[in-house]
PDB file of N, CA and C in Angstrom:
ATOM      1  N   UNK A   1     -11.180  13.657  39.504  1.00  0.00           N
ATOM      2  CA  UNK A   1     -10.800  12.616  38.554  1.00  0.00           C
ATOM      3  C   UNK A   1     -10.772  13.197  37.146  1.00  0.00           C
ATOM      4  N   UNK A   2      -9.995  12.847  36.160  1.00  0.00           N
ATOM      5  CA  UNK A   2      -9.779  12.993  35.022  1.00  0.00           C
ATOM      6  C   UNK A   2     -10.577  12.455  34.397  1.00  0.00           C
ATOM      7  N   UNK A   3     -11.739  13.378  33.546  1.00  0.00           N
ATOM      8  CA  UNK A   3     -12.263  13.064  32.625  1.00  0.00           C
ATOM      9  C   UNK A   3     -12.597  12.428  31.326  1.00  0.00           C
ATOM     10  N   UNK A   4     -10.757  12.527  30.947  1.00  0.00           N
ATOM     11  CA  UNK A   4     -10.274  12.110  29.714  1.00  0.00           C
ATOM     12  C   UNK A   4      -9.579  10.466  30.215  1.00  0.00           C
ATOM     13  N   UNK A   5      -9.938   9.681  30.967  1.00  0.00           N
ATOM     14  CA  UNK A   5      -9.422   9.025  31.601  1.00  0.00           C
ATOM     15  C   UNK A   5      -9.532   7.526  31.067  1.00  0.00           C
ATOM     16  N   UNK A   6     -11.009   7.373  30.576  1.00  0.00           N
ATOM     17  CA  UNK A   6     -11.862   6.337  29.717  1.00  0.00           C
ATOM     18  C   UNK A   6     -10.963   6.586  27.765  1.00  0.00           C
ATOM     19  N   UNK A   7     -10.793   7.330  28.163  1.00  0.00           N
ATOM     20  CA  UNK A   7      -9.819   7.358  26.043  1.00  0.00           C
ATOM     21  C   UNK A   7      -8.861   7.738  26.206  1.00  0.00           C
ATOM     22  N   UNK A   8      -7.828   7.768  27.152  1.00  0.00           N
ATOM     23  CA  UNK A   8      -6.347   7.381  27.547  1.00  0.00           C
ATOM     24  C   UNK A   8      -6.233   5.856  27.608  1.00  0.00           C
ATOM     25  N   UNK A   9      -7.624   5.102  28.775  1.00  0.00           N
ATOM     26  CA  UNK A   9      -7.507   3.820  28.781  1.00  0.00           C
ATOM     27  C   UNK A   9      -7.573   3.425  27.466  1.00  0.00           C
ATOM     28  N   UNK A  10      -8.765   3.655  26.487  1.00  0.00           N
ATOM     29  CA  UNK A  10      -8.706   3.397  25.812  1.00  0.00           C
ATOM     30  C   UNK A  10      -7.742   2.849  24.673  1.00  0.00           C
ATOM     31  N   UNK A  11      -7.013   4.330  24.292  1.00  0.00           N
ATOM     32  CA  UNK A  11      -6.029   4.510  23.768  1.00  0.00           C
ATOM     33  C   UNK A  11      -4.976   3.531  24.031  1.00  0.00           C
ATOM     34  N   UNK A  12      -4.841   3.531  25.407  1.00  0.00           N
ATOM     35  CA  UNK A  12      -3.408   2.480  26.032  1.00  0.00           C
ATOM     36  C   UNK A  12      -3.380   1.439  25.441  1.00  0.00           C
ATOM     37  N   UNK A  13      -4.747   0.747  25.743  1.00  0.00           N
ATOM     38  CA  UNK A  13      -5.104  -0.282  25.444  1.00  0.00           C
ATOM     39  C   UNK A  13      -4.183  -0.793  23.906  1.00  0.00           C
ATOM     40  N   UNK A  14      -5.218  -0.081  23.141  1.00  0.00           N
ATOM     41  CA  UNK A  14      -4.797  -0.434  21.536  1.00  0.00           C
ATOM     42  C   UNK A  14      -3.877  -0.093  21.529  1.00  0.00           C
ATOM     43  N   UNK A  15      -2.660   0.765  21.585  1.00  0.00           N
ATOM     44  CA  UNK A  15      -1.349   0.752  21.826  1.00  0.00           C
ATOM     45  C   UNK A  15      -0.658  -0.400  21.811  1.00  0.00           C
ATOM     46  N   UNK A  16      -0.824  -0.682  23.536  1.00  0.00           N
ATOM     47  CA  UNK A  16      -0.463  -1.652  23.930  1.00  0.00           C
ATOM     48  C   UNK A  16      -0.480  -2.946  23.264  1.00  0.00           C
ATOM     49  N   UNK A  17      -1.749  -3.030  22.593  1.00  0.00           N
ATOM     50  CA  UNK A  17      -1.875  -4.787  21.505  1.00  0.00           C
ATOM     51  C   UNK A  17      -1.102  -3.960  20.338  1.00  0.00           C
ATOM     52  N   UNK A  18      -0.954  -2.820  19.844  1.00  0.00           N
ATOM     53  CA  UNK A  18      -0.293  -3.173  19.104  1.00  0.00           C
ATOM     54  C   UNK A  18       1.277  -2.931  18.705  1.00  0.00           C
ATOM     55  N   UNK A  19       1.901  -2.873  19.868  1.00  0.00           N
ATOM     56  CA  UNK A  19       3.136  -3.089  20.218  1.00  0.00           C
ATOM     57  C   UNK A  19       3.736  -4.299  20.079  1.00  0.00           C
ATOM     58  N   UNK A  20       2.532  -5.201  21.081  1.00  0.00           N
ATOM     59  CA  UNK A  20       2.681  -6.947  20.761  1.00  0.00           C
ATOM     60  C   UNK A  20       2.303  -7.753  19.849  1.00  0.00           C
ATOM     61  N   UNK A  21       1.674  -7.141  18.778  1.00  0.00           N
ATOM     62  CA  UNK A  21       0.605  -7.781  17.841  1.00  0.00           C
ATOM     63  C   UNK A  21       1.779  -8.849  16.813  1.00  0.00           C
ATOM     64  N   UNK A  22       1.498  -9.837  16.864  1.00  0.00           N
ATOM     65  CA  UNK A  22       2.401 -10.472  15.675  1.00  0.00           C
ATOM     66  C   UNK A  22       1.495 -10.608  14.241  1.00  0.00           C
ATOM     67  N   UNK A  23       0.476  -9.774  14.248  1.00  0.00           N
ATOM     68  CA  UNK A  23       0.373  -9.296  13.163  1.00  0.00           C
ATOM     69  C   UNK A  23       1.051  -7.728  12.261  1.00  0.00           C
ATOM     70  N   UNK A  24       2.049  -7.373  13.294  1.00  0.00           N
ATOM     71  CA  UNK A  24       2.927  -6.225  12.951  1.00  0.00           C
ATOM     72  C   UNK A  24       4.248  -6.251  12.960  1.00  0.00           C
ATOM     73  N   UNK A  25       4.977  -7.323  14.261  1.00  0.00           N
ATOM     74  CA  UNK A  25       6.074  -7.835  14.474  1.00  0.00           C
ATOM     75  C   UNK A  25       5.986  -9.333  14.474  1.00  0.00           C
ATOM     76  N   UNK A  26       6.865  -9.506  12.903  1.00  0.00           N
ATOM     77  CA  UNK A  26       6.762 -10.494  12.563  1.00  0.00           C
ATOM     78  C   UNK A  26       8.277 -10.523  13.005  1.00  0.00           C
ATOM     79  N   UNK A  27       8.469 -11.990  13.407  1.00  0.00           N
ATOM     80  CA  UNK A  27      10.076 -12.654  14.099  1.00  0.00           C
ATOM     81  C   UNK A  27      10.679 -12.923  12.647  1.00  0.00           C
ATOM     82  N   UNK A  28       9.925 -13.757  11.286  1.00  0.00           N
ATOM     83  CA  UNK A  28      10.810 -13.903  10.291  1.00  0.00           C
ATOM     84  C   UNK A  28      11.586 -12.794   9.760  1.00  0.00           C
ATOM     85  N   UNK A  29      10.457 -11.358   9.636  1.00  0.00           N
ATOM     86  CA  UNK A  29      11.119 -10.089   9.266  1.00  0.00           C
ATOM     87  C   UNK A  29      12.601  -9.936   9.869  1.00  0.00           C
ATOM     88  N   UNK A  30      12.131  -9.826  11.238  1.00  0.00           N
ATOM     89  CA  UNK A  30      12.981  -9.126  12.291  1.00  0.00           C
ATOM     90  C   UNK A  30      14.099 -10.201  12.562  1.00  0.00           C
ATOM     91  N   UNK A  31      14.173 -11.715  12.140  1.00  0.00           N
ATOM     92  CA  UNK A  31      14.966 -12.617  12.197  1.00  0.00           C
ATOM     93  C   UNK A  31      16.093 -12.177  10.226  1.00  0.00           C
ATOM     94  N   UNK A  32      15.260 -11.769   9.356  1.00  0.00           N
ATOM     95  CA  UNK A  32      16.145 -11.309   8.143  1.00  0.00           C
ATOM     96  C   UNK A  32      17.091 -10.117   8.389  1.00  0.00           C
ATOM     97  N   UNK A  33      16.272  -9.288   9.515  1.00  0.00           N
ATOM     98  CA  UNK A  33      16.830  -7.737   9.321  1.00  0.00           C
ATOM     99  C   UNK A  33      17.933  -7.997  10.021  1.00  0.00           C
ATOM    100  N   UNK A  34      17.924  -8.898  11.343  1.00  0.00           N
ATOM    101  CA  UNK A  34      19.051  -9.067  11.863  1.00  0.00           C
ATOM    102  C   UNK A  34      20.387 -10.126  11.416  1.00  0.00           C
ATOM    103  N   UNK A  35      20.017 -10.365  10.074  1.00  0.00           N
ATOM    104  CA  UNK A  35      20.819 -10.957   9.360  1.00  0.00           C
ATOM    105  C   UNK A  35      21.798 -10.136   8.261  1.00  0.00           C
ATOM    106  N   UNK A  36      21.272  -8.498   7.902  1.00  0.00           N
ATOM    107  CA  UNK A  36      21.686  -7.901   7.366  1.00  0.00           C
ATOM    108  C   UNK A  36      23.632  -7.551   7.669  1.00  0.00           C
ATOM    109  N   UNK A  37      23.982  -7.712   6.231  1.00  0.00           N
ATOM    110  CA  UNK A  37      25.705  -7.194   6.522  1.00  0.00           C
ATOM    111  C   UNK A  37      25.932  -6.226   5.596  1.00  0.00           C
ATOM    112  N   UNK A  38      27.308  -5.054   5.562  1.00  0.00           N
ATOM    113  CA  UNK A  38      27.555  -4.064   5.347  1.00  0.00           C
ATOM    114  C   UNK A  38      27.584  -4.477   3.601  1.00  0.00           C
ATOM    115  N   UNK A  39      28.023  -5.871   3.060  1.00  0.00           N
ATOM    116  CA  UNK A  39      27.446  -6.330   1.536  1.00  0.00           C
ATOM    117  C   UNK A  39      26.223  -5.893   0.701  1.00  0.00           C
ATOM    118  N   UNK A  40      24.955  -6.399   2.004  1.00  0.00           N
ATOM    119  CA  UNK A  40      23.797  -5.668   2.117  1.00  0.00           C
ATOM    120  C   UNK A  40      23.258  -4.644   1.836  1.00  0.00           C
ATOM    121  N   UNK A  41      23.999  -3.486   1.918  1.00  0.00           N
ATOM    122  CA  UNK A  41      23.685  -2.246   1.219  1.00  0.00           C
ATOM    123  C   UNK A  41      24.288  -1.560   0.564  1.00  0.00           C
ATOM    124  N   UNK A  42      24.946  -2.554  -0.979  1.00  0.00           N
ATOM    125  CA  UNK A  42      25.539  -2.247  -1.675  1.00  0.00           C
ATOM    126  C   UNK A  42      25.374  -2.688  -3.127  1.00  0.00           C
ATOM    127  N   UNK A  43      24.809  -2.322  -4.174  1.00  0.00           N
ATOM    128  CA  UNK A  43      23.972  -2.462  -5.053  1.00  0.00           C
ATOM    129  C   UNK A  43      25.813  -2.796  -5.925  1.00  0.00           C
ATOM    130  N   UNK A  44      25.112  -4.123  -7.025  1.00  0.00           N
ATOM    131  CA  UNK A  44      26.137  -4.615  -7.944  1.00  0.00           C
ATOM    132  C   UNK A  44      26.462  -4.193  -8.800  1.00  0.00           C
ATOM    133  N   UNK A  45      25.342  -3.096  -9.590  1.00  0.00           N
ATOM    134  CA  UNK A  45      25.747  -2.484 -10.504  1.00  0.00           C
ATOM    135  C   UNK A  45      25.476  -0.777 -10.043  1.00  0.00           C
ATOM    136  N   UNK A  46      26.555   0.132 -10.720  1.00  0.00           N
ATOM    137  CA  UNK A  46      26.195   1.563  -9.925  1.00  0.00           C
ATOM    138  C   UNK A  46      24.858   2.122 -10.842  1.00  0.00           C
ATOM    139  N   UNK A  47      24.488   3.752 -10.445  1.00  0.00           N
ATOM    140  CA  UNK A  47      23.139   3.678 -10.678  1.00  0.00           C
ATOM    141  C   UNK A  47      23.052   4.398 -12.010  1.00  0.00           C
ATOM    142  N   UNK A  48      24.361   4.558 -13.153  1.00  0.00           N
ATOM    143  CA  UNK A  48      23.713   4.730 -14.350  1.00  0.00           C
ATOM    144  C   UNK A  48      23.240   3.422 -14.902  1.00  0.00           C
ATOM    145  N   UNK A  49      24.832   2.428 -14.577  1.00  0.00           N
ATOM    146  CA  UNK A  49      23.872   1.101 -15.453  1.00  0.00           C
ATOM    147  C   UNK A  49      22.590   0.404 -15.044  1.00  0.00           C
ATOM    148  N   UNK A  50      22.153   0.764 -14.054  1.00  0.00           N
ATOM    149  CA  UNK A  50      20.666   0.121 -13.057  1.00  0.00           C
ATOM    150  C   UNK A  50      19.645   0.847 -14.180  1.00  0.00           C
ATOM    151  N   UNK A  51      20.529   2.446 -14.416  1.00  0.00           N
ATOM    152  CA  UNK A  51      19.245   3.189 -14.753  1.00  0.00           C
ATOM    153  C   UNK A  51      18.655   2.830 -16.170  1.00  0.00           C
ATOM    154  N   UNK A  52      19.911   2.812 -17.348  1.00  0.00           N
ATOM    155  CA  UNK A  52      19.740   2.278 -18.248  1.00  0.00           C
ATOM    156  C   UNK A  52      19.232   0.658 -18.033  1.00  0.00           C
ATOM    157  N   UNK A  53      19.761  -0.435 -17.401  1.00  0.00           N
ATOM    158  CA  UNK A  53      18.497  -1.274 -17.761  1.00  0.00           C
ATOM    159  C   UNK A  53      16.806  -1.335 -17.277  1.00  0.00           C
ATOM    160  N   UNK A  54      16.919  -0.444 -16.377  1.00  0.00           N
ATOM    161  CA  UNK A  54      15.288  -0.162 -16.536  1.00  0.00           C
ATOM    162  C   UNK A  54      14.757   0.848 -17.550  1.00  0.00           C
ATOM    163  N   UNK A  55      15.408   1.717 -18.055  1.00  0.00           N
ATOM    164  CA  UNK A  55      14.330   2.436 -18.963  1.00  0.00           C
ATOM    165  C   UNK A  55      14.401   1.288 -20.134  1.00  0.00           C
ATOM    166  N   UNK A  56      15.166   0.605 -20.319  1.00  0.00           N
ATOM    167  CA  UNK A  56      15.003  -0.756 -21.340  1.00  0.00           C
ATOM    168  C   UNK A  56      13.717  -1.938 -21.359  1.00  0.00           C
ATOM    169  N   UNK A  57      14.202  -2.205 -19.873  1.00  0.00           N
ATOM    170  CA  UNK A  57      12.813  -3.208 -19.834  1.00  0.00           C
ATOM    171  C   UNK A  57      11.327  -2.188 -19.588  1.00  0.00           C
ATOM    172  N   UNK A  58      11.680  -1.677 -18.501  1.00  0.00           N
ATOM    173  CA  UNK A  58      10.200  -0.637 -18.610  1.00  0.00           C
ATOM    174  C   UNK A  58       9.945   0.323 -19.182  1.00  0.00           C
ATOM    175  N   UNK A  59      10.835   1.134 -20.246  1.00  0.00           N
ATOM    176  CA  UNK A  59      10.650   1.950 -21.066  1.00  0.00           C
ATOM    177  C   UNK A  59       9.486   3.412 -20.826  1.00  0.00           C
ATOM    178  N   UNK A  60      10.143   3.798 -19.109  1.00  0.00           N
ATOM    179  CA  UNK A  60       9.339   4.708 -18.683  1.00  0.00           C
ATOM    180  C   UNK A  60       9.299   5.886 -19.213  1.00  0.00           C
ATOM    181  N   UNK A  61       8.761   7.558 -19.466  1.00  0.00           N
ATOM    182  CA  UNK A  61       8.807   8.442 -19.349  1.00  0.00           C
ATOM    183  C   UNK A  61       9.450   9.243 -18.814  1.00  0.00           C
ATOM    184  N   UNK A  62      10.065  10.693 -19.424  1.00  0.00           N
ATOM    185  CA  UNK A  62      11.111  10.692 -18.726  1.00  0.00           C
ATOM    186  C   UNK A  62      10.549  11.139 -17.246  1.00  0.00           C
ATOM    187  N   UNK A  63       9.855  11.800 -16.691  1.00  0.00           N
ATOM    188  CA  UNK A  63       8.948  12.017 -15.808  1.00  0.00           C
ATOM    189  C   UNK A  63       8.047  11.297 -15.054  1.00  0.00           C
ATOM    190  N   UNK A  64       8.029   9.736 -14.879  1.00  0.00           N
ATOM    191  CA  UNK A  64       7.020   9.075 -14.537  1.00  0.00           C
ATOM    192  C   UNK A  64       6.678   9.584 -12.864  1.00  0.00           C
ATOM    193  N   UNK A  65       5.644   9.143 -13.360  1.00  0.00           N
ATOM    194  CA  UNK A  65       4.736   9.569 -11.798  1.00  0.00           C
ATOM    195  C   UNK A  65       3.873   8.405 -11.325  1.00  0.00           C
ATOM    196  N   UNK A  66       3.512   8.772 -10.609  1.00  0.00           N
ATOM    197  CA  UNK A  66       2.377   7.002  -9.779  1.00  0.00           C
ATOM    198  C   UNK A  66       1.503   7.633  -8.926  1.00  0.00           C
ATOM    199  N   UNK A  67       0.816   7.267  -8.232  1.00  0.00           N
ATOM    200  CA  UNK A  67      -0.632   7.877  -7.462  1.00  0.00           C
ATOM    201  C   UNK A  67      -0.345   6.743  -6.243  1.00  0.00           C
ATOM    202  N   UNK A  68      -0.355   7.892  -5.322  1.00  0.00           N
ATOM    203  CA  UNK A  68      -0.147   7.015  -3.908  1.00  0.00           C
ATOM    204  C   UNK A  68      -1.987   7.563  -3.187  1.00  0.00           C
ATOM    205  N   UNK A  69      -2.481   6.633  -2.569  1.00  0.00           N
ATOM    206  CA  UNK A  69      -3.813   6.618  -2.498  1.00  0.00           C
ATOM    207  C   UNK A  69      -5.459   6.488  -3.177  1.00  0.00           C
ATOM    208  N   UNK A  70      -5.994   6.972  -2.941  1.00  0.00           N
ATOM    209  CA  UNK A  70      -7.503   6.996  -3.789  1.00  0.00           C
ATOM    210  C   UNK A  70      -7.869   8.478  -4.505  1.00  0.00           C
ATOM    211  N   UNK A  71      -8.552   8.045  -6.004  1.00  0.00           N
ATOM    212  CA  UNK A  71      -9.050   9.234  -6.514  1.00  0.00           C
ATOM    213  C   UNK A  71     -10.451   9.443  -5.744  1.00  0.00           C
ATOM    214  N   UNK A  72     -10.625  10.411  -5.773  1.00  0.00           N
ATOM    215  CA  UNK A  72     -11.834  11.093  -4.975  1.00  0.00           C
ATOM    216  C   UNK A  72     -12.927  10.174  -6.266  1.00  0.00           C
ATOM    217  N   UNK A  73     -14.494   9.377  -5.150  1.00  0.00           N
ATOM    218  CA  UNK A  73     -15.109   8.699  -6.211  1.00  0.00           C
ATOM    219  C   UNK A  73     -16.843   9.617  -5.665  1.00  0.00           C
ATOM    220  N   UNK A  74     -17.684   9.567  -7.170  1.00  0.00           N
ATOM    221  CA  UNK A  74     -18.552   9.805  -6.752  1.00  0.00           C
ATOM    222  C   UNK A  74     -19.427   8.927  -6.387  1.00  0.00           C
ATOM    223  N   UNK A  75     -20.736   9.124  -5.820  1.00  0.00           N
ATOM    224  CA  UNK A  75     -21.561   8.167  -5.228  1.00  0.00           C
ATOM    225  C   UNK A  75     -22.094   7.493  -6.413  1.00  0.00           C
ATOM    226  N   UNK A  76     -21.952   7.928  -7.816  1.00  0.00           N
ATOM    227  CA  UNK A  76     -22.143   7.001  -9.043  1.00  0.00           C
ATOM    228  C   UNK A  76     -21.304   5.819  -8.934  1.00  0.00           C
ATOM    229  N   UNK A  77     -20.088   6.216  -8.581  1.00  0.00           N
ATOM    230  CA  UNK A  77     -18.853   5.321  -9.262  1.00  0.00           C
ATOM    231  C   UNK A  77     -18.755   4.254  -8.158  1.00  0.00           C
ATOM    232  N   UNK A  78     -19.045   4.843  -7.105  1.00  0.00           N
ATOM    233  CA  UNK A  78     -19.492   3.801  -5.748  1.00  0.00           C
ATOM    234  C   UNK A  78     -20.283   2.548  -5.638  1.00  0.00           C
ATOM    235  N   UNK A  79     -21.241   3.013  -6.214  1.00  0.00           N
ATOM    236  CA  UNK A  79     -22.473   2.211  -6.496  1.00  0.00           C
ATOM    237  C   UNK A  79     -22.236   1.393  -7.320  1.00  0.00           C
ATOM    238  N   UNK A  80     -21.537   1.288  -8.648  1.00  0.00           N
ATOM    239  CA  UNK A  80     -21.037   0.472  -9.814  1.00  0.00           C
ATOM    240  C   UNK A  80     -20.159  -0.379  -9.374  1.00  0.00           C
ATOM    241  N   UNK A  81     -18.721   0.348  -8.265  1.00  0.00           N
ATOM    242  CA  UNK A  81     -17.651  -0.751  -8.411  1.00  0.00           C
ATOM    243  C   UNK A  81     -18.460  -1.859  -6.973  1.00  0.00           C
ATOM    244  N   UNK A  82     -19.573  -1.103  -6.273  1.00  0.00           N
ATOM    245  CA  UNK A  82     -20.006  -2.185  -4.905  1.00  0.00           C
ATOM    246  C   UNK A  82     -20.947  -3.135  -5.744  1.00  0.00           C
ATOM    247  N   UNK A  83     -21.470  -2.878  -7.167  1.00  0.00           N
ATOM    248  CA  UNK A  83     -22.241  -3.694  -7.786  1.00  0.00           C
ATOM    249  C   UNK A  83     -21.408  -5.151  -8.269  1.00  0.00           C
ATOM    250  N   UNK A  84     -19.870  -4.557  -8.697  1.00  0.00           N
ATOM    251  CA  UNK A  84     -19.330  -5.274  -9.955  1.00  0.00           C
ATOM    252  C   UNK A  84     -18.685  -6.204  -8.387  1.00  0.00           C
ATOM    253  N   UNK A  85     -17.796  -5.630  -7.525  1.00  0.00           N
ATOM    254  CA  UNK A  85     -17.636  -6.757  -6.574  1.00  0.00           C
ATOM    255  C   UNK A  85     -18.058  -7.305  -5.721  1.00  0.00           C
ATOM    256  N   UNK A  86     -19.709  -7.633  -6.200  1.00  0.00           N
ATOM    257  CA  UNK A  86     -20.472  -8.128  -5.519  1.00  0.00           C
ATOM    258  C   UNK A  86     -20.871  -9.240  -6.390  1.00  0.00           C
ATOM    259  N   UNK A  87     -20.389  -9.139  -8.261  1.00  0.00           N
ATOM    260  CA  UNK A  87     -20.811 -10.107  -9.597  1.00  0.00           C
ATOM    261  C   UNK A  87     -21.863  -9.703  -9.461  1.00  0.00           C
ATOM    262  N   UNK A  88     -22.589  -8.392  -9.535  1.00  0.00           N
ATOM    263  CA  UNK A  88     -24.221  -8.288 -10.039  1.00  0.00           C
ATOM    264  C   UNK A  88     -23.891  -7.566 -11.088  1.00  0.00           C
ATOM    265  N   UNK A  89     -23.047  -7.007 -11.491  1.00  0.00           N
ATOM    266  CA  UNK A  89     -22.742  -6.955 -13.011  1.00  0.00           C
ATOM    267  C   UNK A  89     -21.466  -7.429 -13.682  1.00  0.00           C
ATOM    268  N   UNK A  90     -21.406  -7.515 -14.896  1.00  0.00           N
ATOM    269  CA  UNK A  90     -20.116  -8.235 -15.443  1.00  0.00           C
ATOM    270  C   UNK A  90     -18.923  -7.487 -15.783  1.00  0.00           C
ATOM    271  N   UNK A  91     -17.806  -7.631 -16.199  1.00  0.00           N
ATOM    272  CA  UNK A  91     -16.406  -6.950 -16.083  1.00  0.00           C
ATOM    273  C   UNK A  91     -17.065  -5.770 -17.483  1.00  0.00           C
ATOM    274  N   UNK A  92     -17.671  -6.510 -18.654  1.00  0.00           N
ATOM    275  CA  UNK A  92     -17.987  -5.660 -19.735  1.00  0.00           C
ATOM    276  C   UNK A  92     -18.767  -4.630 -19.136  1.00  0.00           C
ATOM    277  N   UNK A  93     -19.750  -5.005 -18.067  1.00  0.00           N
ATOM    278  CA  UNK A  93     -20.441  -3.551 -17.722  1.00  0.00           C
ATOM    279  C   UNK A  93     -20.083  -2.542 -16.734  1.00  0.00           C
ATOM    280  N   UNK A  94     -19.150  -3.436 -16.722  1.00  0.00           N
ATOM    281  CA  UNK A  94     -18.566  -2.246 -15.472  1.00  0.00           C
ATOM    282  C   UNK A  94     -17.185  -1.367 -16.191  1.00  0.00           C
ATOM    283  N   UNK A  95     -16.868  -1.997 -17.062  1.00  0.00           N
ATOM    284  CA  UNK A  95     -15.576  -1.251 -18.275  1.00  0.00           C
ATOM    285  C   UNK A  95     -16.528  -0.203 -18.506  1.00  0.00           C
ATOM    286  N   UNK A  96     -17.474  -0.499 -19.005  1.00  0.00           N
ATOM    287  CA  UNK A  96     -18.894   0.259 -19.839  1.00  0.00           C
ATOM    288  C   UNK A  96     -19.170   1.257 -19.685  1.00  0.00           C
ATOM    289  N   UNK A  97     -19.291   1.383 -17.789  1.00  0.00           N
ATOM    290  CA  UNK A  97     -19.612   2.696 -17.480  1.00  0.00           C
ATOM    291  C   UNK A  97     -18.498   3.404 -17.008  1.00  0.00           C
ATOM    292  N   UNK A  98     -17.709   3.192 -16.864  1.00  0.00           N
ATOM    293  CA  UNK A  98     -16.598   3.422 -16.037  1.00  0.00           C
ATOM    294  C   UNK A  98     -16.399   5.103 -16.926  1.00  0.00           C
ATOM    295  N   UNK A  99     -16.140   4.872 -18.361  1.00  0.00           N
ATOM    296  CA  UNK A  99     -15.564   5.618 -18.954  1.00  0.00           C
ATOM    297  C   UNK A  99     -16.788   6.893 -18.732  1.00  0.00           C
ATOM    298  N   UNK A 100     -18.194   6.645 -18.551  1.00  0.00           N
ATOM    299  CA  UNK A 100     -19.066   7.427 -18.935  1.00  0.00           C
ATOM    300  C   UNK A 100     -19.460   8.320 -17.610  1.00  0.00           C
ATOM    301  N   UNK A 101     -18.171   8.296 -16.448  1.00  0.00           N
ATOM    302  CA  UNK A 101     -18.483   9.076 -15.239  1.00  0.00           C
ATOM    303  C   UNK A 101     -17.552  10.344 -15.338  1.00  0.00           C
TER     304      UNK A 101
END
């Protein structure tokens, strides 16, 4: 018998729910997507004038960048933000220290 047999089941298992999960396949989504027409993927204005009205309203850099995930935290900074969203300290003390890690 296969050893690995108990975390294949395993595995299947959760798979399996989440193939069916309608917390992943949602019918409204999948009822819009199948509403999509070739109109659909065709933007009204081309992409200098798109570009110019966003550096207008958002007035980005020419370089902007964004952070996809978490900054690495220490067990200081841990301890402060599990304090502040817990309200055992206030927004001022938690601004407070923030800067001083």
């Amino acid at each position: 018998m296969n050893e690995n047999i108990d975390d294949i089941t395993l595995y299947s298992a959760a798979a399996l729910a989440r193939k069916v999960s309608h917390k992943i396949h949602k019918v409204a989504v999948q009822t819009l997507i199948n509403q999509l027409n070739g109109r659909d993927y065709h933007r009204a204005e081309n992409f200098v004038t798109r570009k110019a009205i966003q550096q207008k309203i958002l007035n980005l850099p020419l370089y902007p960048t964004t952070t996809t995930g978490s900054f690495p935290q220490t067990g200081d900074i841990r301890v402060i933000r599990a304090k502040w969203r817990r309200q055992e300290i206030t927004d001022a003390e938690y601004k407070a220290y923030i800067p001083l890690i």
